[in-house]
PDB file of N, CA and C in Angstrom:
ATOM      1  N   UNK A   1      87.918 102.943 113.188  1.00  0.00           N
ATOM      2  CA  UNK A   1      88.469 101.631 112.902  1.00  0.00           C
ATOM      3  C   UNK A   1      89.979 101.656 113.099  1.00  0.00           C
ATOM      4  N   UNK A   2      90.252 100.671 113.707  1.00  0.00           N
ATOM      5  CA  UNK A   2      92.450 100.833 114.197  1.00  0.00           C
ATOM      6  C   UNK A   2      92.714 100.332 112.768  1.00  0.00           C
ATOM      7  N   UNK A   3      91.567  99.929 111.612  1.00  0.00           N
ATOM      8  CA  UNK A   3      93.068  99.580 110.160  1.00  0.00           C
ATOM      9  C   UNK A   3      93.138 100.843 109.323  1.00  0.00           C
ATOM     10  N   UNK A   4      92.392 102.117 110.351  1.00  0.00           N
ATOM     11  CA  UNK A   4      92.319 102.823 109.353  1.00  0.00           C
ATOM     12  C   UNK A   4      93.738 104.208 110.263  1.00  0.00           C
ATOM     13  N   UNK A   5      94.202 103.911 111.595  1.00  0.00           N
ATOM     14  CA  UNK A   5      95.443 104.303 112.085  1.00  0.00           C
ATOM     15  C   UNK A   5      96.843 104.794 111.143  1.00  0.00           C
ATOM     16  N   UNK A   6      97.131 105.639 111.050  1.00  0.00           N
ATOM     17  CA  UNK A   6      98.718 106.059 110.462  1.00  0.00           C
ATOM     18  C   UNK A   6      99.911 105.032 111.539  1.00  0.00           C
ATOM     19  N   UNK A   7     100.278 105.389 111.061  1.00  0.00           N
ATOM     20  CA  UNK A   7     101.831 104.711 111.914  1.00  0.00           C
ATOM     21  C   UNK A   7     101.557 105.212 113.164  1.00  0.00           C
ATOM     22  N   UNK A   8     102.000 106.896 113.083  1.00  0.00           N
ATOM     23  CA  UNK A   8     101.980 107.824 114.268  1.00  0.00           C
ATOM     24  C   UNK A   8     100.701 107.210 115.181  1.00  0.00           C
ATOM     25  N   UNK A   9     100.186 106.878 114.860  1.00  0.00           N
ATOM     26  CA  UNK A   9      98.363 106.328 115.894  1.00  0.00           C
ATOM     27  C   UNK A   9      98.754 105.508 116.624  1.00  0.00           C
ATOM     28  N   UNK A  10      98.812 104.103 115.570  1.00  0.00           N
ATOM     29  CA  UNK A  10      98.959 102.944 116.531  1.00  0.00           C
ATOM     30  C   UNK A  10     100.457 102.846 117.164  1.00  0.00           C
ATOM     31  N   UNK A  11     101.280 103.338 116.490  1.00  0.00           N
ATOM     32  CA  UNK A  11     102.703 103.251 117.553  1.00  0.00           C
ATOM     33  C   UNK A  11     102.310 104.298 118.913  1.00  0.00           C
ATOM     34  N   UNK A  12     101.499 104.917 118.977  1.00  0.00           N
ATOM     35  CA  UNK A  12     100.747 105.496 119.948  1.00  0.00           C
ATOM     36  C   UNK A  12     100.530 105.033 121.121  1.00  0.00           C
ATOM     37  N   UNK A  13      99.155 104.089 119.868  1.00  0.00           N
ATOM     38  CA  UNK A  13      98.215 103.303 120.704  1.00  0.00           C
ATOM     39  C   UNK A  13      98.742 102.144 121.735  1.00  0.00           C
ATOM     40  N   UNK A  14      99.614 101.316 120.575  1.00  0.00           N
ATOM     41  CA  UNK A  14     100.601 100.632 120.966  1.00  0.00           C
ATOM     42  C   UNK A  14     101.446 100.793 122.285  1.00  0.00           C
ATOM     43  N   UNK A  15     102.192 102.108 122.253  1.00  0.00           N
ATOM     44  CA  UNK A  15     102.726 102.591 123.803  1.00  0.00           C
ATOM     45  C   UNK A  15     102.066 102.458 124.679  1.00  0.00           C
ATOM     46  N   UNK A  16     100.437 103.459 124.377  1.00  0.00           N
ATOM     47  CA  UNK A  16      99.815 103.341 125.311  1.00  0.00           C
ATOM     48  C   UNK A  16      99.378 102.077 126.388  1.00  0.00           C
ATOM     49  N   UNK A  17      99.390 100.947 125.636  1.00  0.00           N
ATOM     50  CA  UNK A  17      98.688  99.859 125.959  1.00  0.00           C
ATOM     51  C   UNK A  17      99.705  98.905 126.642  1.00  0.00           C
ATOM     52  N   UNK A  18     100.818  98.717 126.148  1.00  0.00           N
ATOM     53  CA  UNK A  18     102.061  98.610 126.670  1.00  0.00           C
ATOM     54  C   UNK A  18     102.308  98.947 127.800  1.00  0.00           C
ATOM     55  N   UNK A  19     102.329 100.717 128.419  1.00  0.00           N
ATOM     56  CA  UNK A  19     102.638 100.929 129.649  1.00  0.00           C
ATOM     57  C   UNK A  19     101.434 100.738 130.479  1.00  0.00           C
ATOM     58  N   UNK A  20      99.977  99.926 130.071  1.00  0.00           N
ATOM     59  CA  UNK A  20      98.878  99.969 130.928  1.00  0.00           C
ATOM     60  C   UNK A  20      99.307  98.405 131.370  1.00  0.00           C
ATOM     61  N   UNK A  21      99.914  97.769 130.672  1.00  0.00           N
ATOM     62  CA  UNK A  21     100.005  96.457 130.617  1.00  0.00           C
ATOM     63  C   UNK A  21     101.306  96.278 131.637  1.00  0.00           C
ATOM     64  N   UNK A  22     102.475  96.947 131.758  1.00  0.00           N
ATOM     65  CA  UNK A  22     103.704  97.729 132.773  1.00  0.00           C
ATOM     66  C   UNK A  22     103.392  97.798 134.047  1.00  0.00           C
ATOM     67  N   UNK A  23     102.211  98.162 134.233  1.00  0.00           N
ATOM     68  CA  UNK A  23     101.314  98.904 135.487  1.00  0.00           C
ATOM     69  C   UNK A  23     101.263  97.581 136.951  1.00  0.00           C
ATOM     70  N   UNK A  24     100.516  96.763 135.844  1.00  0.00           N
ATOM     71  CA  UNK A  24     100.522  95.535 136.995  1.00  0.00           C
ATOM     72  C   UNK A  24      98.895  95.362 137.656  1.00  0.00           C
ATOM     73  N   UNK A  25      98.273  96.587 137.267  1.00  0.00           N
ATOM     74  CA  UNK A  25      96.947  96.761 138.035  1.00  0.00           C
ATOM     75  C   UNK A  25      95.847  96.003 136.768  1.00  0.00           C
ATOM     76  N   UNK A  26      96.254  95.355 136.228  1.00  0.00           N
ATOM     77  CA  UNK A  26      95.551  95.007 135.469  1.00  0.00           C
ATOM     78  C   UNK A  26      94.718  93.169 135.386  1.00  0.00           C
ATOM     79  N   UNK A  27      93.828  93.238 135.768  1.00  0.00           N
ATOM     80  CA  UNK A  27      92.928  91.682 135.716  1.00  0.00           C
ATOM     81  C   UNK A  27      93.468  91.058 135.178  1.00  0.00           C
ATOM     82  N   UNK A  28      93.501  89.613 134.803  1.00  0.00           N
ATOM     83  CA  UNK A  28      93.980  88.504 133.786  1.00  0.00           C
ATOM     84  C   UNK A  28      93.019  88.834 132.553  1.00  0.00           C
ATOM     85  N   UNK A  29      92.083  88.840 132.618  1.00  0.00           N
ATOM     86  CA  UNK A  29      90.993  89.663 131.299  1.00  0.00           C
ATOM     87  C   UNK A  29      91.805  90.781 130.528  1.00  0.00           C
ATOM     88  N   UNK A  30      91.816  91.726 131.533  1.00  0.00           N
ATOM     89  CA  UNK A  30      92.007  92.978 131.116  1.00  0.00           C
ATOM     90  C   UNK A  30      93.788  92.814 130.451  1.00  0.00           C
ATOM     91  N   UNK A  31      94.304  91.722 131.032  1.00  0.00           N
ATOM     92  CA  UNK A  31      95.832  91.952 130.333  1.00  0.00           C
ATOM     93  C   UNK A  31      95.769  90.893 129.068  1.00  0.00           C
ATOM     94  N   UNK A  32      95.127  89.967 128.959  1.00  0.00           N
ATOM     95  CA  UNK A  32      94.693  89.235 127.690  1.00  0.00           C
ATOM     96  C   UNK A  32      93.984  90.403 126.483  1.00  0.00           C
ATOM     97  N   UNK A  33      93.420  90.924 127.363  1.00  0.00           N
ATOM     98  CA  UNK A  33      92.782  92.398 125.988  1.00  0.00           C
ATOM     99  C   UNK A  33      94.035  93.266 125.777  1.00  0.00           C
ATOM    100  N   UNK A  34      94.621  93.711 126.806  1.00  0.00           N
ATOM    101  CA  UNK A  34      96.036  94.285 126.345  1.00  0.00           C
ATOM    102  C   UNK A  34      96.750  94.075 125.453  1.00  0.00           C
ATOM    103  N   UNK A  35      97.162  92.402 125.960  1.00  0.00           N
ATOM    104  CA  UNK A  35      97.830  91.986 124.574  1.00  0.00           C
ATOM    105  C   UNK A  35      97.408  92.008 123.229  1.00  0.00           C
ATOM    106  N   UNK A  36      96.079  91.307 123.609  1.00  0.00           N
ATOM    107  CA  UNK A  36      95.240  91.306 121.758  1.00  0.00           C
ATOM    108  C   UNK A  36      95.531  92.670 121.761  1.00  0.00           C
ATOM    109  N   UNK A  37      95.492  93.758 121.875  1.00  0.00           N
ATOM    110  CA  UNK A  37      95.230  95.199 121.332  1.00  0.00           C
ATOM    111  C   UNK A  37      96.767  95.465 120.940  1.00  0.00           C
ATOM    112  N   UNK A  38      97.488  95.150 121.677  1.00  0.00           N
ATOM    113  CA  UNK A  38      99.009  95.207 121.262  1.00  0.00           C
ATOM    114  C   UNK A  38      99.680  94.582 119.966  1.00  0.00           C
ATOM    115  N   UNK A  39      98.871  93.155 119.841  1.00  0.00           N
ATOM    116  CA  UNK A  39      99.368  92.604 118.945  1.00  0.00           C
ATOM    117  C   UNK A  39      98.756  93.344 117.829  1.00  0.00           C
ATOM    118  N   UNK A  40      97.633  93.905 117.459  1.00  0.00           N
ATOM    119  CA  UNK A  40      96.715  94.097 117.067  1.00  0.00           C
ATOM    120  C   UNK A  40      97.392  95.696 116.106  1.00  0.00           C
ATOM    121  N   UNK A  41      97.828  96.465 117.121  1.00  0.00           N
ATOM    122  CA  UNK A  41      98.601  97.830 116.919  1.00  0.00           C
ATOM    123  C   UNK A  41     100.133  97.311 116.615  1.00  0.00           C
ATOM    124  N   UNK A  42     100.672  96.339 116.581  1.00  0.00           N
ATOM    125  CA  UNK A  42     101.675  96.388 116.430  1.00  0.00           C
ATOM    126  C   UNK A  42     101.846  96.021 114.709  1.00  0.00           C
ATOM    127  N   UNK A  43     100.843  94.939 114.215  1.00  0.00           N
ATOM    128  CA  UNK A  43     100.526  94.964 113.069  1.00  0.00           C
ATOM    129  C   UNK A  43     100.384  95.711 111.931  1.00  0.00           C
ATOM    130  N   UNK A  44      99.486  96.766 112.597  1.00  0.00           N
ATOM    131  CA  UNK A  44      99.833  97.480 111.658  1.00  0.00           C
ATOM    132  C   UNK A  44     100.835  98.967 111.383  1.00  0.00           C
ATOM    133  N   UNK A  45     101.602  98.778 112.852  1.00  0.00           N
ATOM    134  CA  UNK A  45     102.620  99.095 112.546  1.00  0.00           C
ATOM    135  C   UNK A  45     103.692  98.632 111.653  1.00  0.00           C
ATOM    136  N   UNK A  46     103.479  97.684 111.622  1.00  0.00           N
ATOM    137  CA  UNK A  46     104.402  96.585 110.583  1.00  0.00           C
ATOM    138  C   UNK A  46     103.965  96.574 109.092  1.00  0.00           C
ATOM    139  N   UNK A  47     102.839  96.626 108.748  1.00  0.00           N
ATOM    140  CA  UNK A  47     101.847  96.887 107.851  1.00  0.00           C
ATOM    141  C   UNK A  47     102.460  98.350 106.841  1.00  0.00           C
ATOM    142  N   UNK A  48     102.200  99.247 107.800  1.00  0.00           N
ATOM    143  CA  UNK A  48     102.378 100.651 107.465  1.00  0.00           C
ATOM    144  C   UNK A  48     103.964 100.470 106.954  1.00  0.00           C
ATOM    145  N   UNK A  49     104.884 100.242 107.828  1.00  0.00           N
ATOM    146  CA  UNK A  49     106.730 100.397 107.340  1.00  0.00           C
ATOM    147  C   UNK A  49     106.262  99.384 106.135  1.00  0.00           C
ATOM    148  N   UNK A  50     106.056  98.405 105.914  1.00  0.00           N
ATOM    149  CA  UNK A  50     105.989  97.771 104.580  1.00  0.00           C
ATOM    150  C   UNK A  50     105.592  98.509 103.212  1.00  0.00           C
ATOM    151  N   UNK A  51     104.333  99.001 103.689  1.00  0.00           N
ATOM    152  CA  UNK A  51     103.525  99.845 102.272  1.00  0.00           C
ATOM    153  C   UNK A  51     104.937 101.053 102.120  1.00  0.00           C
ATOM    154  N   UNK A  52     105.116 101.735 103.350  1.00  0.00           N
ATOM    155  CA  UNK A  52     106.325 102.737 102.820  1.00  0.00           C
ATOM    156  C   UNK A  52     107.138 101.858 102.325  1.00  0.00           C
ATOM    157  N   UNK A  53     108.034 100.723 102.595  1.00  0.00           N
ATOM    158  CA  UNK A  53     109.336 100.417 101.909  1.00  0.00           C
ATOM    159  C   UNK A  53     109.052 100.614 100.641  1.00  0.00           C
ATOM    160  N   UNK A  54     108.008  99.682 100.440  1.00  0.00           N
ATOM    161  CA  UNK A  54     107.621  99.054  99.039  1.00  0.00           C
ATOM    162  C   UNK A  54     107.169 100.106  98.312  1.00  0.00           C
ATOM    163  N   UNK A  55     106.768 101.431  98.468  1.00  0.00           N
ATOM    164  CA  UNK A  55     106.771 102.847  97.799  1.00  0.00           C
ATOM    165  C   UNK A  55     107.843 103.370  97.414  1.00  0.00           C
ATOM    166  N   UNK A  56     108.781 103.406  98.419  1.00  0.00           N
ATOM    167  CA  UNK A  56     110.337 103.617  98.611  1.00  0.00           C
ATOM    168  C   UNK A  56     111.064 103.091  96.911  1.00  0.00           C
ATOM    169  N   UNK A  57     110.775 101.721  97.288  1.00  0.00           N
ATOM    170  CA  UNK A  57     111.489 100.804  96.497  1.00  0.00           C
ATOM    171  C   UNK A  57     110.850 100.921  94.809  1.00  0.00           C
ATOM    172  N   UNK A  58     109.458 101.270  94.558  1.00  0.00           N
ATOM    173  CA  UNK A  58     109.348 101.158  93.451  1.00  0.00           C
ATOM    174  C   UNK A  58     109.542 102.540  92.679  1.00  0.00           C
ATOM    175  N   UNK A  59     109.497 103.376  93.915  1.00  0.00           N
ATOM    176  CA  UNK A  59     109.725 104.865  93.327  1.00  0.00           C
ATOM    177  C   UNK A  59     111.601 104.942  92.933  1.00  0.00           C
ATOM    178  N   UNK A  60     112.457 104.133  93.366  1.00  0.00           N
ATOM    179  CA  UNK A  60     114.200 104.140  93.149  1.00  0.00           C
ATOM    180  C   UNK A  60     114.159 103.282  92.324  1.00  0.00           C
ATOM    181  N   UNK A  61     112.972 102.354  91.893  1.00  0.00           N
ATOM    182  CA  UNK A  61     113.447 101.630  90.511  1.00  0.00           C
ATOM    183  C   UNK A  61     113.025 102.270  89.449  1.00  0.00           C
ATOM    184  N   UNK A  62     111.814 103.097  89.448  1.00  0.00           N
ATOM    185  CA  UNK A  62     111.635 103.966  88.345  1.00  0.00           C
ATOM    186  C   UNK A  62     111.970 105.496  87.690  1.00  0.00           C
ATOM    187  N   UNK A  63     112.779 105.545  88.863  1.00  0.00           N
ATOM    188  CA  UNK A  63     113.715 106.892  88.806  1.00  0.00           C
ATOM    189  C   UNK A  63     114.630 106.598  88.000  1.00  0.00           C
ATOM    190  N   UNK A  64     115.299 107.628  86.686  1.00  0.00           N
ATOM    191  CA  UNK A  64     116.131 107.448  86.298  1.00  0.00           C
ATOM    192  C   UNK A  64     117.747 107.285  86.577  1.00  0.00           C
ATOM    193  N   UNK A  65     118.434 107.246  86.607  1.00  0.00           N
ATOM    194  CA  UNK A  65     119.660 106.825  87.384  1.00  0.00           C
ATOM    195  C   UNK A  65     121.046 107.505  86.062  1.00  0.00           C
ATOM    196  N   UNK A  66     121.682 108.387  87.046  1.00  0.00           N
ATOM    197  CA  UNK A  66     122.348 109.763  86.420  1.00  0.00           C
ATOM    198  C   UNK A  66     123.849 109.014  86.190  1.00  0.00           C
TER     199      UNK A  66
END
């Protein structure tokens, strides 16, 4: 399943699909699936930096402060 991807995956996957999409050899089909898959990986690239901030952030508010 791609919601179950680390960062490292879909920023991967993401490249990957990107430079297939670069290529030019690609159908009007096949570059409409590109994109969906791009948008698709890019999400949860976006997804993933969020859950870290927001770990980030609640772990520096509950840290004590010297």
């Amino acid at each position: 399943m791609t919601e179950d991807l680390t960062y490292e995956q879909a920023m991967d996957k993401l490249e990957e699909t990107l430079k297939r999409m670069e290529s030019d050899k690609l159908s009007l089909d096949e570059a409409v699936k590109a994109a969906e898959d791009a948008q698709k990986y890019f999400r949860i690239c976006v997804q993933r930096l969020d859950e870290a901030r927001k770990k980030i952030e609640v772990r520096a508010e509950t840290e004590p402060t010297a």
